[in-house]
Structures are given as C-alpha cells and as structure tokens.
Protein backbone atom coordinates (compact mmCIF):
# COMPACT_ATOMS: atom_id res chain seq x y z
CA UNK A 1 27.74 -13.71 -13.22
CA UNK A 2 25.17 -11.81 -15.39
CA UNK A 3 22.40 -12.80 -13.46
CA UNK A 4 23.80 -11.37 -10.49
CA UNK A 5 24.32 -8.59 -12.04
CA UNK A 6 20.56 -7.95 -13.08
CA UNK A 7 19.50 -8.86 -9.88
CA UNK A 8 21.68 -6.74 -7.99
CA UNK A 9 19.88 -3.89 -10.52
CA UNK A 10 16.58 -4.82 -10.11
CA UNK A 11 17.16 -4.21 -6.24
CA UNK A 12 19.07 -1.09 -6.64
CA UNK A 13 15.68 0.34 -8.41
CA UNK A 14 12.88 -1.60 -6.27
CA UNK A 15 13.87 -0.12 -2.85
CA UNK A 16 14.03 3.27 -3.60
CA UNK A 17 10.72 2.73 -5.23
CA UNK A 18 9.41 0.81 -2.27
CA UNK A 19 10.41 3.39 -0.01
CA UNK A 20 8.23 5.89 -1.29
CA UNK A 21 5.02 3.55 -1.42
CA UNK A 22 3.86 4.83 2.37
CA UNK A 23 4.27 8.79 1.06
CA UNK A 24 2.34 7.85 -1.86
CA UNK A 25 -0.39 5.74 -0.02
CA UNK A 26 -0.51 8.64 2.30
CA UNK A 27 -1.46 11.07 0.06
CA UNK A 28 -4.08 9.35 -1.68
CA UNK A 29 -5.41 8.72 1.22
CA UNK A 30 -5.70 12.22 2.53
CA UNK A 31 -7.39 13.12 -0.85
CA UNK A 32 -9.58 10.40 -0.41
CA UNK A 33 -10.46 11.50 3.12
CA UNK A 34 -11.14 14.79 2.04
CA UNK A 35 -13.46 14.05 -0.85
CA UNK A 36 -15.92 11.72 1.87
CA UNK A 37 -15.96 15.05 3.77
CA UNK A 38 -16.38 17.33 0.66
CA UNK A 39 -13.52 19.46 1.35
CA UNK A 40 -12.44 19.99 -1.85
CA UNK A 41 -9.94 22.62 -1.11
CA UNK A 42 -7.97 20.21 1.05
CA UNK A 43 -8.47 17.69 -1.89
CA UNK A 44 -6.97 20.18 -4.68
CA UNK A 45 -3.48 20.42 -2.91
CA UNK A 46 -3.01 17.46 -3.52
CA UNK A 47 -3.05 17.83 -7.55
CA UNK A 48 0.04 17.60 -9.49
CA UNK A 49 0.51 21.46 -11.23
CA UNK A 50 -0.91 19.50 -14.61
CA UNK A 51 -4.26 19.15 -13.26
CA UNK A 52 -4.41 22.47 -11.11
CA UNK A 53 -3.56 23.85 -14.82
CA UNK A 54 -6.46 22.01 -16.16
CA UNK A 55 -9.12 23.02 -13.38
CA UNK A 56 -8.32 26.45 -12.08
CA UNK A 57 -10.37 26.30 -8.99
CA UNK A 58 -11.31 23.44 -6.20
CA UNK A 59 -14.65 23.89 -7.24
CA UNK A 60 -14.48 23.10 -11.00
CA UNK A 61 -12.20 20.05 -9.91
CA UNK A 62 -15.07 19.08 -7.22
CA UNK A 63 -17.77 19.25 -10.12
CA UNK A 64 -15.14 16.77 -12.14
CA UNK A 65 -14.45 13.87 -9.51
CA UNK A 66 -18.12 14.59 -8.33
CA UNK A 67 -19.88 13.83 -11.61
CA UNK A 68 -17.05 11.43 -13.71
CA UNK A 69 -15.54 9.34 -10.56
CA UNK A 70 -17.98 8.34 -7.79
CA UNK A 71 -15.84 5.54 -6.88
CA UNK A 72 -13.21 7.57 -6.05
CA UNK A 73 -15.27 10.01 -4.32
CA UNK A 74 -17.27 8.19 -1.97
CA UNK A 75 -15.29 4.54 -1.68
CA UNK A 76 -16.77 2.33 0.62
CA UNK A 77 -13.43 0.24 0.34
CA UNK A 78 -10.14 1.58 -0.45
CA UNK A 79 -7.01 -1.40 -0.91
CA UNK A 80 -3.67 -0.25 -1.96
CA UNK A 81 -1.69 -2.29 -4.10
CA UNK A 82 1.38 -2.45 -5.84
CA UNK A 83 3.41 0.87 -6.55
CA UNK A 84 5.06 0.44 -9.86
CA UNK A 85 7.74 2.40 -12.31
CA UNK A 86 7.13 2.53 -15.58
CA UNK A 87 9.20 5.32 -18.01
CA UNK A 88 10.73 7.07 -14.67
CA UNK A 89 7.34 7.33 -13.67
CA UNK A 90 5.56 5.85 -10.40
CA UNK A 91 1.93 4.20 -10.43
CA UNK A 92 0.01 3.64 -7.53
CA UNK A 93 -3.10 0.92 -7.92
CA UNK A 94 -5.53 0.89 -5.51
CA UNK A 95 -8.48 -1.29 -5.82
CA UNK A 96 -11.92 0.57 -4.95
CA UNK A 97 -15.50 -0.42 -4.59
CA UNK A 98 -17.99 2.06 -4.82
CA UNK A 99 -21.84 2.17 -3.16
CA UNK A 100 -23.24 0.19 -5.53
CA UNK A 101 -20.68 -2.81 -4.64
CA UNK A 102 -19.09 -3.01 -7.84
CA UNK A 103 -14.81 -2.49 -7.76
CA UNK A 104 -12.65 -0.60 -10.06
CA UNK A 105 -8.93 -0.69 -10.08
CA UNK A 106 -7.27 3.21 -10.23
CA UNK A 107 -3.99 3.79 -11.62
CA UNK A 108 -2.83 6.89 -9.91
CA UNK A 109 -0.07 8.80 -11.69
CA UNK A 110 2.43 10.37 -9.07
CA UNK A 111 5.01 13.54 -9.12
CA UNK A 112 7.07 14.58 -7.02
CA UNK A 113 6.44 18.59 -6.83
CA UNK A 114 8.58 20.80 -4.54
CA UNK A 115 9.83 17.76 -2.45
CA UNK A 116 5.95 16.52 -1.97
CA UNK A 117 3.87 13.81 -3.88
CA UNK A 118 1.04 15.10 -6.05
CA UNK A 119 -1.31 13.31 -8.02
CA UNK A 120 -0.83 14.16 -11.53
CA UNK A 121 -3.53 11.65 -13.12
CA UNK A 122 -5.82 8.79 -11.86
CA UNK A 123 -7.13 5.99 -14.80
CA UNK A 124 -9.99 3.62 -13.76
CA UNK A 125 -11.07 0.74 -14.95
CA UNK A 126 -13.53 -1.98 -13.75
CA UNK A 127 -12.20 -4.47 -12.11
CA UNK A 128 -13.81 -7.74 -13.68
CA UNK A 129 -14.31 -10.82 -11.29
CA UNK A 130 -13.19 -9.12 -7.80
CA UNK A 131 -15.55 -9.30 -4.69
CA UNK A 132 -17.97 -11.44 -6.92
C-alpha cells in the first residue's frame, strides 16, 4: 500500500508540472525568435526581474547573449526536452546546435512573475556525442 501511495504522489506533482511545459516552451521560443531577428527589446521581456536587475537595458543584455551565447542566439536547431522540478523550481532543457554544427544542452531556469513565465537563468553545456 506504500507504493501506491508514492505513486499516487509522484502524479499529483508531474501533471501540474507537465501542464506548464507548452507555456514554458512557448516562451523560450519567442525569445529565441526574437534574438534571430535582433529584437532585443522583445527578447528582454522575457527576463525574470533577476536578470533585468543585472542588465538594466535590452541593449547591455543584447551585448551579453551576443558575445557569451551564440548558440542561443542564432540556433540553427532548437529541441525541447524534458521540463523538470528540482527545489520548487522548474528547468527547461532544450538541446541546441549552433552554426558551426556543434550542440549544447541549455538548462533554462523558469519563474513565474505576475502570472507569466520569465526566464530567470539559462546554463549551457556541450553536449558530448549528439548529432556526431
């Protein structure tokens, strides 16, 4: 009966946390669209209040993705995978390949501001052994 009773737990938290997954995807994918247009204004709503703090101005967080994540501003491949919850917080990973073919896996680190999902963080790191 203890089993059942994790189970019925571990459903209780993965559908509310599944529901949100198309939100999320959706707004990574608007920022994404907006960086392979260099509209950086559009990009910078969608920033968590953490990194507006941190950057001020579109422009200063354009110079940042610009010069420290290529892959993530001009993808040539963009594959979302698995939303997950760790500490109360939710993780989208998306797998990315940039121009020069190589793929990175971002973690992107997700609040929910005012009703609306913001990106509060993204970590990247190369994915070894995919699309080789």
């Amino acid at each position: 009966m203890r089993w059942f009773a994790v189970v019925l737990m571990t459903l209780m938290f993965a559908v509310p946390v599944k529901a949100q997954q198309g939100d999320i995807e959706g707004v990574i994918s608007s920022q994404i669209e907006s960086f392979q247009r260099d509209d950086f204004e559009t990009a910078f709503t969608h920033a968590a209040p953490n990194i507006v703090a941190l950057f001020q101005t579109p422009q200063r967080f354009a110079q940042m993705v610009v010069n420290g994540y290529p892959m993530v501003h001009r993808p040539t491949k963009v594959e979302f995978q698995d939303l997950v919850q760790r500490g109360g917080a939710l993780y989208q990973r998306v797998l990315l390949r940039d121009r020069t073919g190589a793929y990175f896996q971002a973690e992107y680190s997700m609040v929910k501001v005012a009703g609306v999902w913001k990106i509060a963080g993204v970590q990247i790191v190369r994915a070894p052994g995919v699309g080789a």
